[in-house]
C-alpha atoms as a PDB file:
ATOM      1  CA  UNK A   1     188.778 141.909 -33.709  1.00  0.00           C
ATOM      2  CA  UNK A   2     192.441 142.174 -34.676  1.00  0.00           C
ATOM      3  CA  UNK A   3     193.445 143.525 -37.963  1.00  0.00           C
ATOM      4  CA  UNK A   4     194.790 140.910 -40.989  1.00  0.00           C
ATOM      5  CA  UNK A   5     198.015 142.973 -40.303  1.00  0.00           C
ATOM      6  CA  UNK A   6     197.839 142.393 -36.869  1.00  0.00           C
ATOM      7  CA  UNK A   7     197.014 138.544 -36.871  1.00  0.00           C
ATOM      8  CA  UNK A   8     199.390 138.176 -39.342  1.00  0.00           C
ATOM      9  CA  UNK A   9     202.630 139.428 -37.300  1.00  0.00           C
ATOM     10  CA  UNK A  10     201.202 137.933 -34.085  1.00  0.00           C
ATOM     11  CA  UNK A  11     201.240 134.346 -35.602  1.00  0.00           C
ATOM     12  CA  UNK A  12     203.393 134.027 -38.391  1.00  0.00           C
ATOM     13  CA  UNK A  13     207.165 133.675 -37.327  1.00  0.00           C
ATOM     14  CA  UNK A  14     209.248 134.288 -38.785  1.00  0.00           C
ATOM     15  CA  UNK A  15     207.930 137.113 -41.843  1.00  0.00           C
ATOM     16  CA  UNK A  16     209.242 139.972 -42.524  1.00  0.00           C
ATOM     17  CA  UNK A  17     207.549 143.191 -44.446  1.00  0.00           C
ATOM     18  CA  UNK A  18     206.570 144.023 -47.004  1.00  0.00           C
ATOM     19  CA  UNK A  19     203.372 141.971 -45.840  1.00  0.00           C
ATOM     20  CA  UNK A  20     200.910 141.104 -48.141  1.00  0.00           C
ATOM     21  CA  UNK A  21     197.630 139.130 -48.291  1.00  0.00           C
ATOM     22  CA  UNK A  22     198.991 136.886 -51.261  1.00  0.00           C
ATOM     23  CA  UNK A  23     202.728 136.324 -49.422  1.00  0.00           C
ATOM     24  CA  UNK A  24     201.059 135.097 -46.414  1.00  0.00           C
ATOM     25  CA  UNK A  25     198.315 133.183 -48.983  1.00  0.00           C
ATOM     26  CA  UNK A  26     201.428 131.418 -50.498  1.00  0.00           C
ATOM     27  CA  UNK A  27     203.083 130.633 -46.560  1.00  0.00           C
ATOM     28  CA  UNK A  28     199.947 128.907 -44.623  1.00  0.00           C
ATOM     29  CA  UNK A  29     199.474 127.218 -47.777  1.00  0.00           C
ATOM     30  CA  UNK A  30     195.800 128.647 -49.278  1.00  0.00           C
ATOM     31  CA  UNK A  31     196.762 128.126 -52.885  1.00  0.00           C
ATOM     32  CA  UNK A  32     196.976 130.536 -56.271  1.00  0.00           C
ATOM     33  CA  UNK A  33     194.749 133.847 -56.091  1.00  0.00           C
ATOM     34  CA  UNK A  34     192.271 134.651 -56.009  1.00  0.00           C
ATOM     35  CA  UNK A  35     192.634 134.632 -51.973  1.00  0.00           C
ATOM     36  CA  UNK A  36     189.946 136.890 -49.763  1.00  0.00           C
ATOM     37  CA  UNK A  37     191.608 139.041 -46.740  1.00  0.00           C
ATOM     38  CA  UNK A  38     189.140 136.858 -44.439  1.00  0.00           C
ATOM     39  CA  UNK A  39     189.783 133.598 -45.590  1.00  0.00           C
ATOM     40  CA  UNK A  40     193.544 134.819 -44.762  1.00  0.00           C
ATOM     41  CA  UNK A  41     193.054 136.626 -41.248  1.00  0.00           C
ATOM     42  CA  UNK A  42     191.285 132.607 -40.356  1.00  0.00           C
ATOM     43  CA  UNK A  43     194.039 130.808 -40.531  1.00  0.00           C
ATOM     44  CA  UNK A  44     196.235 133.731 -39.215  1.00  0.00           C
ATOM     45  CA  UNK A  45     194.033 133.018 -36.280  1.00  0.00           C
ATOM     46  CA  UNK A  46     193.877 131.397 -32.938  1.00  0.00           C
ATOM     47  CA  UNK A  47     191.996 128.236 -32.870  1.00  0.00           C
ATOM     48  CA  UNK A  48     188.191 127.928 -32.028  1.00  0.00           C
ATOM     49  CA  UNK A  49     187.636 126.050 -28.663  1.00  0.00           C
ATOM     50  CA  UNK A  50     185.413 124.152 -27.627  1.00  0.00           C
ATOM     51  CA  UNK A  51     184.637 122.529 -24.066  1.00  0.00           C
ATOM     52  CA  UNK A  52     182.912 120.439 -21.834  1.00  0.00           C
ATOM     53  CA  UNK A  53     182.596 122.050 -19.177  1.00  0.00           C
ATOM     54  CA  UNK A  54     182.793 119.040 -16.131  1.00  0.00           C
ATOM     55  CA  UNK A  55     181.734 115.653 -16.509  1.00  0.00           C
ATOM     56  CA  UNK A  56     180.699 112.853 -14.227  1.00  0.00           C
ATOM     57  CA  UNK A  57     180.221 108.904 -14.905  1.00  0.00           C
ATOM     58  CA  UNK A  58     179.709 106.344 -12.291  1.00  0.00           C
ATOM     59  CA  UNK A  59     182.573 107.386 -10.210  1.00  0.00           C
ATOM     60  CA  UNK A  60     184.792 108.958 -13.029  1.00  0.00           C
ATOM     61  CA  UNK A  61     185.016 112.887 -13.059  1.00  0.00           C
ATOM     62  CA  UNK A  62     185.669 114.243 -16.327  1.00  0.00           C
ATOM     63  CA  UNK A  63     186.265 117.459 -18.232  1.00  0.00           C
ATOM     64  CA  UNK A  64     187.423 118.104 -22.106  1.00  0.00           C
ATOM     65  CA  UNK A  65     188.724 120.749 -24.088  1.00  0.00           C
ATOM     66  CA  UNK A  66     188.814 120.594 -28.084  1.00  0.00           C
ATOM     67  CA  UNK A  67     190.840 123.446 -30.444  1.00  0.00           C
ATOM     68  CA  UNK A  68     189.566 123.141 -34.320  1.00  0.00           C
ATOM     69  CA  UNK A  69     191.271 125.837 -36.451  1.00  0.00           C
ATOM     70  CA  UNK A  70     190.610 126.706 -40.254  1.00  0.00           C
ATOM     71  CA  UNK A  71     193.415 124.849 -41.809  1.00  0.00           C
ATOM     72  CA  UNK A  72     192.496 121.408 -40.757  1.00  0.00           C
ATOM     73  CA  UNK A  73     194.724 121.155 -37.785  1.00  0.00           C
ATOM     74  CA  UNK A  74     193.057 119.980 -34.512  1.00  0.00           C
ATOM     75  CA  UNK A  75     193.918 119.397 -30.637  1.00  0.00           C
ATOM     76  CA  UNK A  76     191.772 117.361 -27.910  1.00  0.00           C
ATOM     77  CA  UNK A  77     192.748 117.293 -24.222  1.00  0.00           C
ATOM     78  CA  UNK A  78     191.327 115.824 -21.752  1.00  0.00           C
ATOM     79  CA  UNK A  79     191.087 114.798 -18.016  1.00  0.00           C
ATOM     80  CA  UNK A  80     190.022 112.221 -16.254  1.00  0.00           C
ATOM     81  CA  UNK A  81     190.344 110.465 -12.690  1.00  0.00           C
ATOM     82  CA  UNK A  82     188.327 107.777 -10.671  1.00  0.00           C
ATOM     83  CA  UNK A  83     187.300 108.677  -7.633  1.00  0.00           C
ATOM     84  CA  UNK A  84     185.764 105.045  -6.108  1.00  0.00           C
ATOM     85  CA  UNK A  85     187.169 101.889  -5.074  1.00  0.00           C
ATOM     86  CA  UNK A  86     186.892 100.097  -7.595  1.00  0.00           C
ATOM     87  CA  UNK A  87     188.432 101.067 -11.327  1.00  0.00           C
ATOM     88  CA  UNK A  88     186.374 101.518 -14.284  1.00  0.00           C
ATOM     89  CA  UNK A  89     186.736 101.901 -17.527  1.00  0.00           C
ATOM     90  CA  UNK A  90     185.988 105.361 -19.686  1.00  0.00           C
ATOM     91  CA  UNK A  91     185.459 106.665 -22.475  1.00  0.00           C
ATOM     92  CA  UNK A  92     185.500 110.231 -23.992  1.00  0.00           C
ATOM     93  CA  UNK A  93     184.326 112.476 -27.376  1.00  0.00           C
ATOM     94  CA  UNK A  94     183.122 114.855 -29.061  1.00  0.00           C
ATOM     95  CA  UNK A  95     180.672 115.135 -32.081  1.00  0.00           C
ATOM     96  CA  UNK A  96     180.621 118.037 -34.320  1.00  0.00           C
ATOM     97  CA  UNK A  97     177.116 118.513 -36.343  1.00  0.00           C
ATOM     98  CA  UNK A  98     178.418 118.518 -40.085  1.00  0.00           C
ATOM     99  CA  UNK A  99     177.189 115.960 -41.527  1.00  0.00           C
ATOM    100  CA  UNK A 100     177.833 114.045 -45.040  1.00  0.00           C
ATOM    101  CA  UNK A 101     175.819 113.013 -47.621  1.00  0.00           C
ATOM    102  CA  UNK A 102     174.658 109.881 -45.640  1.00  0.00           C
ATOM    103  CA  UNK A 103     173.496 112.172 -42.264  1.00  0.00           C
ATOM    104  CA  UNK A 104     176.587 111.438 -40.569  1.00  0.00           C
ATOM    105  CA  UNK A 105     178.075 113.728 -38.098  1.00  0.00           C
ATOM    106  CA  UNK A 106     181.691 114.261 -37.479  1.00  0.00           C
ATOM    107  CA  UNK A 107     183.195 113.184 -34.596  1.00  0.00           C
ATOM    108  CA  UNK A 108     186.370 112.270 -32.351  1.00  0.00           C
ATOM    109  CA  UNK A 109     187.306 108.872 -31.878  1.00  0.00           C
ATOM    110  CA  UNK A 110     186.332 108.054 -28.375  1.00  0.00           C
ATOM    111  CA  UNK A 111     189.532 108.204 -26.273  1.00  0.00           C
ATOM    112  CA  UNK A 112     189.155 105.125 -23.994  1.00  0.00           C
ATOM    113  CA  UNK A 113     191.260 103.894 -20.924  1.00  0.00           C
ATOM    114  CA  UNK A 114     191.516 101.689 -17.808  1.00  0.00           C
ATOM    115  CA  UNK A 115     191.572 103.345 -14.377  1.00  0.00           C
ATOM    116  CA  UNK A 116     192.260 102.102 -11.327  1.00  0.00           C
ATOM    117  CA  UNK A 117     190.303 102.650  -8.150  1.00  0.00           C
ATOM    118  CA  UNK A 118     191.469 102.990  -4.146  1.00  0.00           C
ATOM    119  CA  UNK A 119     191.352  99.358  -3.760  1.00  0.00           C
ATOM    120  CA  UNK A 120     194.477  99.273  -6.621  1.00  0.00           C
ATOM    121  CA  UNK A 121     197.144 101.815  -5.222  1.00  0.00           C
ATOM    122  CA  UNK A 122     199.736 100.614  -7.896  1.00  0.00           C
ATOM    123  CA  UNK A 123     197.039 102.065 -10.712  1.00  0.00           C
ATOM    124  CA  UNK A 124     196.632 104.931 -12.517  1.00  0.00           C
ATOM    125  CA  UNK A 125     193.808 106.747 -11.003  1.00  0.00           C
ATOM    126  CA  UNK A 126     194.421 109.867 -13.563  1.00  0.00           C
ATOM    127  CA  UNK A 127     194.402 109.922 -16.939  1.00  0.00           C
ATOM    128  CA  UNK A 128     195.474 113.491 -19.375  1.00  0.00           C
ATOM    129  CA  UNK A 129     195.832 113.097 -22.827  1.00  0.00           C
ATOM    130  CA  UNK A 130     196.874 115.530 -25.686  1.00  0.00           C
ATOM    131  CA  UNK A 131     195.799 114.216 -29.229  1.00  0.00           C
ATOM    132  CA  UNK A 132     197.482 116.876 -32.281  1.00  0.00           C
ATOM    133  CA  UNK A 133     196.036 116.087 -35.384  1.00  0.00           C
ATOM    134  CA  UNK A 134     194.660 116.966 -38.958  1.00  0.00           C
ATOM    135  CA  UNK A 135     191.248 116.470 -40.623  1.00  0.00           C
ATOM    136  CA  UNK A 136     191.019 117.777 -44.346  1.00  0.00           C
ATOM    137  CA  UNK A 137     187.058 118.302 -43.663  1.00  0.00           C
ATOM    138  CA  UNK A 138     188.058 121.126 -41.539  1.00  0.00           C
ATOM    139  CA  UNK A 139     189.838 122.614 -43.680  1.00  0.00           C
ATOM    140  CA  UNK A 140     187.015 121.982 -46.628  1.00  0.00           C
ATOM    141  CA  UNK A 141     184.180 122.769 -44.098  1.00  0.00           C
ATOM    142  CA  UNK A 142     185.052 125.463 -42.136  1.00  0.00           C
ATOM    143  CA  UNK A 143     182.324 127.725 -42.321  1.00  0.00           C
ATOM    144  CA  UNK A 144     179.757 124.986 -41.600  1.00  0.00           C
ATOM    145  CA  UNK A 145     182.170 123.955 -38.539  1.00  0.00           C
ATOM    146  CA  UNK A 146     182.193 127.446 -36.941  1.00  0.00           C
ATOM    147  CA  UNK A 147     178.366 127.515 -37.022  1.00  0.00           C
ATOM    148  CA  UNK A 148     177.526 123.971 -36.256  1.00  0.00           C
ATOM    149  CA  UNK A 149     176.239 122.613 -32.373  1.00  0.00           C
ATOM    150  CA  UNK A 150     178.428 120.270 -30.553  1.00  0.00           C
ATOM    151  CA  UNK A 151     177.900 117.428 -27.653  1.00  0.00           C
ATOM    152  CA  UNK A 152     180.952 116.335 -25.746  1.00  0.00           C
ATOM    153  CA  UNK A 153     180.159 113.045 -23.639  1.00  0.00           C
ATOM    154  CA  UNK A 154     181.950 110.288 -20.912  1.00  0.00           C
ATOM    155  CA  UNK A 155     180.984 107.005 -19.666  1.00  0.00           C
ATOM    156  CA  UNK A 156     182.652 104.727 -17.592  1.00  0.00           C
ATOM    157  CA  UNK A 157     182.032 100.529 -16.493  1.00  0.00           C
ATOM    158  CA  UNK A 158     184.016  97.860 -16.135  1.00  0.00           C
ATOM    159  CA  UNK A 159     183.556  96.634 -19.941  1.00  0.00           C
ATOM    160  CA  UNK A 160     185.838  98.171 -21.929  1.00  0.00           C
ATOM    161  CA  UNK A 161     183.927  97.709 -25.254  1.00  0.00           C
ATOM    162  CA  UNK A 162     181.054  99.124 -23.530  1.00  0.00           C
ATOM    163  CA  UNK A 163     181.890 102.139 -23.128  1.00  0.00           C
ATOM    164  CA  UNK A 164     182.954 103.263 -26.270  1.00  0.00           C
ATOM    165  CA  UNK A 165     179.719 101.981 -27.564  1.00  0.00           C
ATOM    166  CA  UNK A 166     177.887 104.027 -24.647  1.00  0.00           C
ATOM    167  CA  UNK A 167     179.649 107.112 -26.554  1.00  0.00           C
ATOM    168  CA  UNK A 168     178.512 106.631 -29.752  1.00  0.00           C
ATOM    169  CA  UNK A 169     175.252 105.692 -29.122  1.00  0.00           C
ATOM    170  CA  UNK A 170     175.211 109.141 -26.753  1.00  0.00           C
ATOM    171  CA  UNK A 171     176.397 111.342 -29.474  1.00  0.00           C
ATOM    172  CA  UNK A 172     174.276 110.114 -32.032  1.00  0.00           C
ATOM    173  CA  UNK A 173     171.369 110.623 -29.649  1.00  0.00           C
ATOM    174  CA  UNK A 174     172.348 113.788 -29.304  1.00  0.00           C
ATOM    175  CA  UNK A 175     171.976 115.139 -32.994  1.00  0.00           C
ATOM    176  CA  UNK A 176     169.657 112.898 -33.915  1.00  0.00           C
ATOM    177  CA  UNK A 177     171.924 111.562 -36.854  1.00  0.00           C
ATOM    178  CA  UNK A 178     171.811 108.147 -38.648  1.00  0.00           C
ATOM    179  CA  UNK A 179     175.341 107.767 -37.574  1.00  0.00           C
ATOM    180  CA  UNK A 180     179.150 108.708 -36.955  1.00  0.00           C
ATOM    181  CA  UNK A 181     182.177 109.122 -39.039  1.00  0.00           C
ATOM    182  CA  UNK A 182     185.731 109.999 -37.206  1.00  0.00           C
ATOM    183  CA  UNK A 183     188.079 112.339 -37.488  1.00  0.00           C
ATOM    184  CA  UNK A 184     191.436 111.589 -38.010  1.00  0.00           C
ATOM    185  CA  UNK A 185     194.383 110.985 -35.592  1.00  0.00           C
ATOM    186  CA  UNK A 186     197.258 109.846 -37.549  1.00  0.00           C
ATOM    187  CA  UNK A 187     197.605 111.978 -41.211  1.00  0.00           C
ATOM    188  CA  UNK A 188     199.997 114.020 -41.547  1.00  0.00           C
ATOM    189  CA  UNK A 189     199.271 116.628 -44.244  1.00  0.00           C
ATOM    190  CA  UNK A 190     200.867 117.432 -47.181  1.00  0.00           C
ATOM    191  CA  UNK A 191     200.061 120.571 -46.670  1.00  0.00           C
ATOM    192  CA  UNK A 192     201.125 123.767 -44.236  1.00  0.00           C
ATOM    193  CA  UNK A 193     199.548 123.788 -40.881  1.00  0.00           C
ATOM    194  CA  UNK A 194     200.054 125.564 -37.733  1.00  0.00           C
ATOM    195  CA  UNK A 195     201.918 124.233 -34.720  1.00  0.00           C
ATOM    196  CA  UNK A 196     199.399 125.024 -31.740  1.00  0.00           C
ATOM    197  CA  UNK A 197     200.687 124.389 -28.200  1.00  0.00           C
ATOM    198  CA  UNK A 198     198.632 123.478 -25.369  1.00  0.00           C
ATOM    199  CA  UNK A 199     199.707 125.175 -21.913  1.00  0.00           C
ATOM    200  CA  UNK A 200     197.173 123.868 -18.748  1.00  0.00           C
ATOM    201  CA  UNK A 201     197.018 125.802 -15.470  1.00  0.00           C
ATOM    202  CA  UNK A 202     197.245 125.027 -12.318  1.00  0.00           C
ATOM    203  CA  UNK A 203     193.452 125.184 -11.809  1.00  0.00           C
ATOM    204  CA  UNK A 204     192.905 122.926 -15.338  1.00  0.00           C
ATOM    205  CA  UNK A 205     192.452 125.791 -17.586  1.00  0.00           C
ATOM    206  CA  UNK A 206     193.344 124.493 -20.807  1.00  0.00           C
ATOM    207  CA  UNK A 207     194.924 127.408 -23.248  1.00  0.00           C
ATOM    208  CA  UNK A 208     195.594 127.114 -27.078  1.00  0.00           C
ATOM    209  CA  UNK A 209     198.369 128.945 -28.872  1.00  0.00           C
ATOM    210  CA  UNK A 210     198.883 129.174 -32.419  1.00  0.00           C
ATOM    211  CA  UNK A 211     201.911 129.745 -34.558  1.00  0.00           C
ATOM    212  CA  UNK A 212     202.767 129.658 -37.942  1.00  0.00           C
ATOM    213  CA  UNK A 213     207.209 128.519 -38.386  1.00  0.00           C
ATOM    214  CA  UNK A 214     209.030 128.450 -41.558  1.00  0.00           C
ATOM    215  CA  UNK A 215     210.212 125.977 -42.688  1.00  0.00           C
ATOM    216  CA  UNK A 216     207.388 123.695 -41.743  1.00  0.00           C
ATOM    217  CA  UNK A 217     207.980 120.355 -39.381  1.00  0.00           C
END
């Protein structure tokens, strides 16, 4: 494991020394002291991924990649393409087991799309998406999130409400919980949080880079 020191000049850009816990507390935004060196060197870290490994539904192919990190910011990318004649439509998430104080478990809004199949050459066949966003309950929860299972899912048909409803139904299976509630996609924080970059290789590995800028965007 990298030292604080370490992290700290390998994310945070720009900063220059004299480096302290509490001048890098005040940057990523963690508040007034007191502030522990670990609670620091976690959000001076690189995300925690998660992934799905490949998928299959019907005759979609799938595969999903999702980067939580400590200070509520979040990224999910994913892949899909339909390999049969004719299109479907999928549906993809993730469910995260931290739960509230109803037995809900956190989750990703099921990212849903029509694809075409062979018989539609005009169609998209392919479908990548890249979804940047902030959930406070990470931020609040973190400890619970690094420890807690997770169940990534897809389902495809040609009824687009079905699908999504295939997902949840899947995920709450999975955990046995009494139900879902969603992360969100669209709040922007009033608070610091990292930029992280997605860079995808040629052979679909999906890579997460953090990086801390001053001023924030």
């Amino acid at each position: 494991m990298p030292s604080l020191r370490d992290s700290i000049k390998g994310s945070v850009k720009p900063f220059t020394p004299p480096i302290s816990v509490r001048s890098v507390a005040n940057l990523v935004g963690l508040g007034t002291p007191p502030i522990g060196g670990m609670r620091v060197l976690n959000f001076t870290s690189q995300p925690m991924v998660l992934g799905s490994g490949p998928m299959h539904a019907v005759t979609v192919q799938g595969s999903a990649s999702l980067a939580l990190h400590p200070s509520g910011a979040y990224v999910f990318v994913g892949h899909a393409h339909e390999d049969g004649v004719v299109g479907n439509n999928y549906a993809m998430s993730c469910v995260i087991d931290v739960r509230d104080d109803q037995g809900r478990a956190l989750a990703l809004e099921p990212h849903a799309k029509k694809l075409s199949g062979t018989v539609d050459p005009l169609g998209d066949r392919t479908d990548n998406f890249q979804i940047f966003a902030f959930d406070q309950r990470i931020r609040d929860r973190w400890q619970e999130v690094v420890g807690a299972r997770e169940q990534f899912t897809l389902h495809a048909a040609t009824d687009p409400a079905q699908v999504v409803e295939l997902v949840t139904e899947t995920l709450v299976a999975a955990l046995a919980v009494t139900g879902l509630t969603f992360l969100a996609i669209k709040v922007a924080p009033f608070i610091p949080v990292p930029a992280i970059s997605v860079h995808i290789a040629s052979d679909g590995t999906v890579e997460f880079l953090l990086e801390w800028t001053f001023p924030f965007k």
